[in-house]
N, C-alpha and C. Protein backbone atom coordinates (compact mmCIF):
# COMPACT_ATOMS: atom_id res chain seq x y z
N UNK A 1 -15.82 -34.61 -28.51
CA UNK A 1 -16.96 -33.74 -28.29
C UNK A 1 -18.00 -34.43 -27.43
N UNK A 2 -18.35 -35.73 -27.86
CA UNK A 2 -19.21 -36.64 -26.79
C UNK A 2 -18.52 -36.29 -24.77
N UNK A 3 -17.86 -36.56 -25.27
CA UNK A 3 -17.20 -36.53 -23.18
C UNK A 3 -17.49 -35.18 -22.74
N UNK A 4 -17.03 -34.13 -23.58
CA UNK A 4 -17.78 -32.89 -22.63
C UNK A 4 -18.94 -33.17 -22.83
N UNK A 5 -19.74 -33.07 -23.75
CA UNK A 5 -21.29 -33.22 -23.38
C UNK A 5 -22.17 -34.12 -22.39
N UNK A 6 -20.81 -34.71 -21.64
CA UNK A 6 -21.13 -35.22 -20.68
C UNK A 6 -21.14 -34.87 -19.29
N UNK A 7 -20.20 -33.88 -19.55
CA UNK A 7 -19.98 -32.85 -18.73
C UNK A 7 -20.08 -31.92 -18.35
N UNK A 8 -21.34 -31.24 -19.63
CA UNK A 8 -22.43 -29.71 -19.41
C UNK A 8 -23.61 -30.16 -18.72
N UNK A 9 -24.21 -28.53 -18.62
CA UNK A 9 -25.25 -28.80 -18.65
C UNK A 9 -25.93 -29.85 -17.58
N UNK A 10 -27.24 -30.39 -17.57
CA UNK A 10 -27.79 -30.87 -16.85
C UNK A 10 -26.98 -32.33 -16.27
N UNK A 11 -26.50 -32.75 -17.45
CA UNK A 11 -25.87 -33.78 -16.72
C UNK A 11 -24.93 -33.63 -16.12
N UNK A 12 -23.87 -32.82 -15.88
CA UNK A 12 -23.02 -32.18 -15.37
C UNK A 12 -22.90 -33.15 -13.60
N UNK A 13 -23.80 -33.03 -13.26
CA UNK A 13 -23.87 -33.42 -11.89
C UNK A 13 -23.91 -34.94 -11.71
N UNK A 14 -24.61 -35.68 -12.97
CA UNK A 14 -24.98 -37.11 -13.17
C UNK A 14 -23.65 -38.05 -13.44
N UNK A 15 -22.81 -36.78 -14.09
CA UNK A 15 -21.92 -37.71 -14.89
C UNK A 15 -20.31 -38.14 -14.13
N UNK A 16 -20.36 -37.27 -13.03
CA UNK A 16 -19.37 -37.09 -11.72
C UNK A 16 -18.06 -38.19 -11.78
N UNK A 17 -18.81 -39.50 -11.25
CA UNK A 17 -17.82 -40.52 -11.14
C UNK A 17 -17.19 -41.27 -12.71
N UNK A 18 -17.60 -40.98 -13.79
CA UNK A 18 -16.67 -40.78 -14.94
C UNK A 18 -15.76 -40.07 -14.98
N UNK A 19 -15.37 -39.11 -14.16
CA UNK A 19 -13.80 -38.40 -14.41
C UNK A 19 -12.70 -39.75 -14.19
N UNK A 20 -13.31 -40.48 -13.64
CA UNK A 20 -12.54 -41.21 -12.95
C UNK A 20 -11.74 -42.29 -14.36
N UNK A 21 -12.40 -42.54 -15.16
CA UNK A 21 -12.38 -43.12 -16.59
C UNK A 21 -11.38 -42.04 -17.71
N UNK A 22 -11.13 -40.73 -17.01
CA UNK A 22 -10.81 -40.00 -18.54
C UNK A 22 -9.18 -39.79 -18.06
N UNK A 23 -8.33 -39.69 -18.95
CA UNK A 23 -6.93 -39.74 -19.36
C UNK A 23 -6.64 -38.43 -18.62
N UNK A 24 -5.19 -38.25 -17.87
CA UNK A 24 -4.80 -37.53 -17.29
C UNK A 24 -5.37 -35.82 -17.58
N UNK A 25 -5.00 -35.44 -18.56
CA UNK A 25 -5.28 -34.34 -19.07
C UNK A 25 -6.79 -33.71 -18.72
N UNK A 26 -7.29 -35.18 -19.49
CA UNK A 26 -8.58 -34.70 -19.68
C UNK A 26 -9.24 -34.28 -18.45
N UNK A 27 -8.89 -35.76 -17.06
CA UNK A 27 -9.34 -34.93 -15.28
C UNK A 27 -9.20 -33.81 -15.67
N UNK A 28 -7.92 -33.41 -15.63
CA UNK A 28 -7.13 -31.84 -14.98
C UNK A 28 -8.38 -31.02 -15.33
N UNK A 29 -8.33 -30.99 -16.85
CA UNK A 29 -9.16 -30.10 -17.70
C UNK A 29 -10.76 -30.11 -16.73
N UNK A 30 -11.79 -31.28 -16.66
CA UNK A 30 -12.60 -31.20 -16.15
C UNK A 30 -12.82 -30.71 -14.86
N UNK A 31 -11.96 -31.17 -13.92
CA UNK A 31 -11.87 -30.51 -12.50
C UNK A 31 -11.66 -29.19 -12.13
N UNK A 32 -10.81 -28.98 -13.00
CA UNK A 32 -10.52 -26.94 -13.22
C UNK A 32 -11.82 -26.49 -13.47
N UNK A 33 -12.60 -26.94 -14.27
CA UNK A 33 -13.93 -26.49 -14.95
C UNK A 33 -14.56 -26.37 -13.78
N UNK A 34 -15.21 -27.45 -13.45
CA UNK A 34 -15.58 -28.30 -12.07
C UNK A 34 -15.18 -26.78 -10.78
N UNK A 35 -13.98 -26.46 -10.77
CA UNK A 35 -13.75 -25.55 -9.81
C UNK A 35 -14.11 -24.30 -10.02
N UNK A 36 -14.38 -23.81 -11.34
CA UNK A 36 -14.26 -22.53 -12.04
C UNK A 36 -15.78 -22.34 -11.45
N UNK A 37 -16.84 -23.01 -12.17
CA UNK A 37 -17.82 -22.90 -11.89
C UNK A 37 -18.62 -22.91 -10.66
N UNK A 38 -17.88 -23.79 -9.69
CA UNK A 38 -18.06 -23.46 -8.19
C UNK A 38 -17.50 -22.58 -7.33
N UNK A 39 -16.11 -21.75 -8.03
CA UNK A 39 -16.17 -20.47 -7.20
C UNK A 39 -17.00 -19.40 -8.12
N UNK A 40 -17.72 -19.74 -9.22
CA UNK A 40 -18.27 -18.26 -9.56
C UNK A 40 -19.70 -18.30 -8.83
N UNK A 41 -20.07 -19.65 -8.38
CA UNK A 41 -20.99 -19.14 -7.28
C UNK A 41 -20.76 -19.27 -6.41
N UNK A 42 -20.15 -19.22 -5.54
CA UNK A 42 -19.32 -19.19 -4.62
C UNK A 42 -19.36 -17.45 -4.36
N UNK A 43 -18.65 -16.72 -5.27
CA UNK A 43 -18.51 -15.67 -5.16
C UNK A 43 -20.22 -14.92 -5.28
N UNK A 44 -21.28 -15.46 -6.25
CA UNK A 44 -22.58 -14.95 -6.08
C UNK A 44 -23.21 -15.01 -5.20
N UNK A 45 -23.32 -16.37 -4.46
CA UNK A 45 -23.59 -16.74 -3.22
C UNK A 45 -23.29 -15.37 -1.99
N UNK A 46 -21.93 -15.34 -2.02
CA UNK A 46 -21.35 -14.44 -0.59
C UNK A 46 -21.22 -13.19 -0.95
N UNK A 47 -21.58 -12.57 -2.34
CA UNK A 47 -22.06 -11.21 -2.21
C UNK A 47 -23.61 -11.09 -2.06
N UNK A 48 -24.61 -12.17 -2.04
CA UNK A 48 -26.18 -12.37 -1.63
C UNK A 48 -25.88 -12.24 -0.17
N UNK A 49 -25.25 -12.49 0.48
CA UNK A 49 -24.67 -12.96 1.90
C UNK A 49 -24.61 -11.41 2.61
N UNK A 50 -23.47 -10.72 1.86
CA UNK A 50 -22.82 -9.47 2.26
C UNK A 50 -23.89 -8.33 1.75
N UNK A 51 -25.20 -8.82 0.98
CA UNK A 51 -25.87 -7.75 0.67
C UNK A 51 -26.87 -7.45 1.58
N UNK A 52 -26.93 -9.14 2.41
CA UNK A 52 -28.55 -8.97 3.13
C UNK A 52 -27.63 -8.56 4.75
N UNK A 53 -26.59 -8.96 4.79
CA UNK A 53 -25.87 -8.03 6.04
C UNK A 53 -25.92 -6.65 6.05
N UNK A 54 -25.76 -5.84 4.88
CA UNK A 54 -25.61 -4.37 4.65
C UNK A 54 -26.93 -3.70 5.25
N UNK A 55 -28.05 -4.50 4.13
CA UNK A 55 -29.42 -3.91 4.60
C UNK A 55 -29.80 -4.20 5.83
N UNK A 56 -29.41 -5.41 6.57
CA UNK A 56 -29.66 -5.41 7.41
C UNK A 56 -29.67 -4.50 9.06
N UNK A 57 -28.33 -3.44 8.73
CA UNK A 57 -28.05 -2.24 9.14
C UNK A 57 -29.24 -1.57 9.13
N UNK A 58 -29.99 -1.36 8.11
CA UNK A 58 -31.27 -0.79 8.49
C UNK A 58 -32.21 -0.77 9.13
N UNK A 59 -32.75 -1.95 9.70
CA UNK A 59 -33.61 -2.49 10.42
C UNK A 59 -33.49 -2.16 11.41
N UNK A 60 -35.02 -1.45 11.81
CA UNK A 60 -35.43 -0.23 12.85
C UNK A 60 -35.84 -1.15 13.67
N UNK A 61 -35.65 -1.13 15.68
CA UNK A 61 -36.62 -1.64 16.62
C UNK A 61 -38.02 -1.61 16.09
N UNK A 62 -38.73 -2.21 16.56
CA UNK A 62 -40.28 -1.46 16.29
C UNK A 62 -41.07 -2.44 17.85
N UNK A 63 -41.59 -1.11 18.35
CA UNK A 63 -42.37 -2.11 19.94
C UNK A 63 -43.59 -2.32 19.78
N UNK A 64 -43.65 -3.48 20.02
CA UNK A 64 -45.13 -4.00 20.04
C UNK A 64 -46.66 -3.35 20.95
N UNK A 65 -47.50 -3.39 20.50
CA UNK A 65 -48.20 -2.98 20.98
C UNK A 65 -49.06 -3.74 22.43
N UNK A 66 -49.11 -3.37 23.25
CA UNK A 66 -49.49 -4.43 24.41
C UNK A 66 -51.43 -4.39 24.48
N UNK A 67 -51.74 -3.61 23.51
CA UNK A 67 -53.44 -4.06 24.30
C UNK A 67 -53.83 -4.39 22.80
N UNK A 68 -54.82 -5.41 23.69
CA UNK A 68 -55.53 -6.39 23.11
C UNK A 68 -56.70 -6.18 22.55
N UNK A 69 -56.90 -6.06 21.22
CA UNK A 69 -58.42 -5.83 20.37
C UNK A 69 -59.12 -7.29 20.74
N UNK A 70 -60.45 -7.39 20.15
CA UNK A 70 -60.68 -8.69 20.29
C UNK A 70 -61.33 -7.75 18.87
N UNK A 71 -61.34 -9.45 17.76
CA UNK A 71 -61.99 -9.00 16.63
C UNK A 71 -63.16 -10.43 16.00
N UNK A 72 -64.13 -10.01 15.79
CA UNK A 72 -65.44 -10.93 15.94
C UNK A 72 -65.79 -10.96 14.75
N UNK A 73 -65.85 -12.66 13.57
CA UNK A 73 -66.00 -12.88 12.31
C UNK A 73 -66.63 -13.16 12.13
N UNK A 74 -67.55 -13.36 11.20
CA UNK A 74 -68.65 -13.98 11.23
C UNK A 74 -69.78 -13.45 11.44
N UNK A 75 -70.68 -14.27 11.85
CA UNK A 75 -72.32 -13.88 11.78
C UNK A 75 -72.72 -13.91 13.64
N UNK A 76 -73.28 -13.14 13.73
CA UNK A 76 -73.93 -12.55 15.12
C UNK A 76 -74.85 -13.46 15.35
N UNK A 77 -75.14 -14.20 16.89
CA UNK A 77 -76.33 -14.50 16.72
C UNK A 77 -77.27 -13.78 17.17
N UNK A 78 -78.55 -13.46 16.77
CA UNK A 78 -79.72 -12.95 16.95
C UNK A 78 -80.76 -13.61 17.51
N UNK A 79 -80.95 -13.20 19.11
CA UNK A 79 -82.22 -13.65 19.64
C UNK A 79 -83.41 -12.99 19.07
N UNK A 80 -84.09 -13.75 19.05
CA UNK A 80 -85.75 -13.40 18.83
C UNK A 80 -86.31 -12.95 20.08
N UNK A 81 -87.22 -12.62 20.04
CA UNK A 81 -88.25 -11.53 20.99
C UNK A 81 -89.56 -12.57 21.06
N UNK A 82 -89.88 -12.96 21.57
CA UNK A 82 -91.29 -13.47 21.24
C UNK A 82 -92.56 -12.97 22.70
């Protein structure tokens, strides 16, 4: 039970070059895991992929506008009269 818990979870990623230590079986077993879990995102990943392609079909030209506002922030200065 210790060796998988070496192998969930957060440490999952930490614990990598220990497969290298575990008895035939046990690789197989971890690496399958190891694979399982990287094609299920794998597969989440490239339907995020194939979703923003779809919508992307939607996306209308839109033309810019060519004249120029000028827009003034702030405080005015005010001459005096004297």
């Amino acid at each position: 039970m210790e060796i998988a818990q070496n192998f969930s979870g957060d440490s999952a990623a930490a614990n990598v070059r220990m497969i290298g230590t575990l008895e035939p079986m046990q690789k197989l077993l971890v690496k399958k895991t190891y694979a399982r879990s990287l094609r299920a995102m794998g597969i989440f990943y490239a339907s995020i992929a194939v979703l923003g392609l779809v919508l992307s079909i939607f996306i209308s030209r839109q033309n810019c506008s060519t004249e120029h506002f000028e827009t003034r922030i702030g405080l005015e200065r005010v001459e005096s009269v004297q």
